[in-house]
Protein backbone atom coordinates (compact mmCIF):
# COMPACT_ATOMS: atom_id res chain seq x y z
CA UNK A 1 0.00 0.00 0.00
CA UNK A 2 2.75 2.65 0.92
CA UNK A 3 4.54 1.90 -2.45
CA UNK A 4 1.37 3.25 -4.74
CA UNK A 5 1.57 6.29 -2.67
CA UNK A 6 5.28 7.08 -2.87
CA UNK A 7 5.13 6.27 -6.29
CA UNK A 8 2.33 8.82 -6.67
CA UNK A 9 4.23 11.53 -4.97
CA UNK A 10 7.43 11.00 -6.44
CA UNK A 11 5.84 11.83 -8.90
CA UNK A 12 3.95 14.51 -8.48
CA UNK A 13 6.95 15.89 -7.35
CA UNK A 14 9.26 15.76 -10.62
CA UNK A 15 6.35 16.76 -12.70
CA UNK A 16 6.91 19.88 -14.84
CA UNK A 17 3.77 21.96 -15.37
CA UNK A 18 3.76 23.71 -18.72
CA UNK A 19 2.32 27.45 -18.70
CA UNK A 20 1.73 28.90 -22.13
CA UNK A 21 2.31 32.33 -22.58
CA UNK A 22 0.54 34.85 -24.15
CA UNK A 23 1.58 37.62 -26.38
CA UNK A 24 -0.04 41.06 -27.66
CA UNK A 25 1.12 40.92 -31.35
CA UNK A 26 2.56 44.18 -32.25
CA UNK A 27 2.97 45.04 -28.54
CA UNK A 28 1.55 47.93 -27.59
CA UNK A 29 0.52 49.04 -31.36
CA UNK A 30 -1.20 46.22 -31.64
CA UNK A 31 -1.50 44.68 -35.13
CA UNK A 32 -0.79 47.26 -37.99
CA UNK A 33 2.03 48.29 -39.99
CA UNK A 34 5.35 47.35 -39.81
CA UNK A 35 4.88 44.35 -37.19
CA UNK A 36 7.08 41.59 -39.71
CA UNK A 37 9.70 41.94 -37.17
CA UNK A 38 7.78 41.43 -34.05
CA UNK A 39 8.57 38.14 -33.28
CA UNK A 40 12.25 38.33 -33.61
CA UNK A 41 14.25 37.34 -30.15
CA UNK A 42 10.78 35.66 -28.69
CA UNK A 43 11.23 32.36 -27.86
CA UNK A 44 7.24 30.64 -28.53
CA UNK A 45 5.77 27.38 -27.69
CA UNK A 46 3.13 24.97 -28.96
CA UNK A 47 -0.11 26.25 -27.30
CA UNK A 48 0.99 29.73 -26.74
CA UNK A 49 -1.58 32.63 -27.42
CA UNK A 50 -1.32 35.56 -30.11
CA UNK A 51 -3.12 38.11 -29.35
CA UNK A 52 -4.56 40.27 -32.82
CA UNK A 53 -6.03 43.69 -31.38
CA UNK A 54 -6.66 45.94 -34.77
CA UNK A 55 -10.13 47.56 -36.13
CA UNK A 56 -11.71 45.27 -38.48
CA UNK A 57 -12.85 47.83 -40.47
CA UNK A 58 -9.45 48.24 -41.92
CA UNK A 59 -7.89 45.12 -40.96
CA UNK A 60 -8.45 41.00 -40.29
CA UNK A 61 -5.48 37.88 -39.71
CA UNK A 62 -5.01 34.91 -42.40
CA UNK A 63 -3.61 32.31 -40.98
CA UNK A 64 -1.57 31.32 -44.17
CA UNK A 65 1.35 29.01 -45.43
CA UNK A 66 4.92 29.84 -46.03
CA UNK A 67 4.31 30.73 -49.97
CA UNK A 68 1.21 32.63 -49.01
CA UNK A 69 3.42 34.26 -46.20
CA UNK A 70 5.89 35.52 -49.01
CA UNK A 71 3.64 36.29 -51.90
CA UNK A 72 1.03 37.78 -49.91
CA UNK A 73 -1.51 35.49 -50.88
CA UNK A 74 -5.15 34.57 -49.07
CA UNK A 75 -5.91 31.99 -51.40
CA UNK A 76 -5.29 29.00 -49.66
CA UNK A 77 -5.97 30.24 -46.54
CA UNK A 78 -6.10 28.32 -43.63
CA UNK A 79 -8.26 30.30 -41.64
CA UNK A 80 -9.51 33.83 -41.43
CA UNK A 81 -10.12 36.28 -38.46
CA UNK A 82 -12.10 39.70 -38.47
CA UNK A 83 -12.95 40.11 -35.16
CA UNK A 84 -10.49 42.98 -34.24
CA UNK A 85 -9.73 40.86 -31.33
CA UNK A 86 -8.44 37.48 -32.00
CA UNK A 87 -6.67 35.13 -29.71
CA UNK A 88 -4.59 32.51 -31.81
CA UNK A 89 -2.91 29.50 -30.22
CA UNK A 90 0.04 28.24 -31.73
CA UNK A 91 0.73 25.03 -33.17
CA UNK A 92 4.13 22.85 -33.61
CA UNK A 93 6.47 24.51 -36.18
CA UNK A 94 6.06 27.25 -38.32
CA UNK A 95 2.93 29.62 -38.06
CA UNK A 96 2.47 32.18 -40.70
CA UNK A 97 -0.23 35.07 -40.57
CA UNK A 98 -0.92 38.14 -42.70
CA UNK A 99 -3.22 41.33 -43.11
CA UNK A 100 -5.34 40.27 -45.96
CA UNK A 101 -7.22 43.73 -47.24
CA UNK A 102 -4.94 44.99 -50.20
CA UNK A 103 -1.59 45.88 -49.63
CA UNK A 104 -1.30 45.31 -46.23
CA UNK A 105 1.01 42.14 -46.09
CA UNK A 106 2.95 43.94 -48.43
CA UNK A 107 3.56 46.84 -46.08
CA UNK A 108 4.84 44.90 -43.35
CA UNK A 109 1.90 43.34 -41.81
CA UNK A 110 2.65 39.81 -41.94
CA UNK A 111 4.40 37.94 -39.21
CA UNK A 112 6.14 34.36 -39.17
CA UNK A 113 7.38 32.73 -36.50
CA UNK A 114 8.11 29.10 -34.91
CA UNK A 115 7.14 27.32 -32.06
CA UNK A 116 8.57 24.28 -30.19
């Protein structure tokens, strides 16, 4: 009976608990112009929350690809937000999202990144 019990605390005791983080993309400015280098010298995990805070009126996140990261494209999206507040987690790998009204990726606001 006592070995089911220290075997329960021992390990209860080495467990690590994983906290995600969560992140305001753009920082303060929120999601505009000019956020493609954002990300750089953050460290992000699987499960980790981006936070999108923009007016829809002028503005919505594409989740996207790598070749619709670089040409700007939404056409094979992989899912689109508009609600001027959208909380994103992140998956495994690479995570690609972009402005998608008309010249907006192409003005900076587009942001890749990686998570372990």
């Amino acid at each position: 009976m006592i070995a089911p019990i220290l075997l329960f605390c021992m390990l209860v005791f080495h467990c690590e608990i994983a906290h995600a983080n969560s992140y305001t993309v753009g920082g303060a400015s929120g999601w505009t112009f000019g956020v493609a280098s954002w990300p750089n010298g953050k460290q992000f995990k699987a499960s980790d929350t981006l936070n999108f805070i923009y007016n829809n009126t002028f503005h919505n996140v594409v989740e996207v690809n790598k070749a619709g990261y670089h040409s700007c494209s939404v056409s094979n999206a992989i899912r689109k937000y508009n609600s001027g507040h959208d909380e994103i987690a992140l998956r495994t790998g690479n995570n690609y999202f972009i402005c998608g009204f008309p010249g907006h990726c192409q003005r900076g606001m587009r942001i890749a990144l990686k998570a372990t």
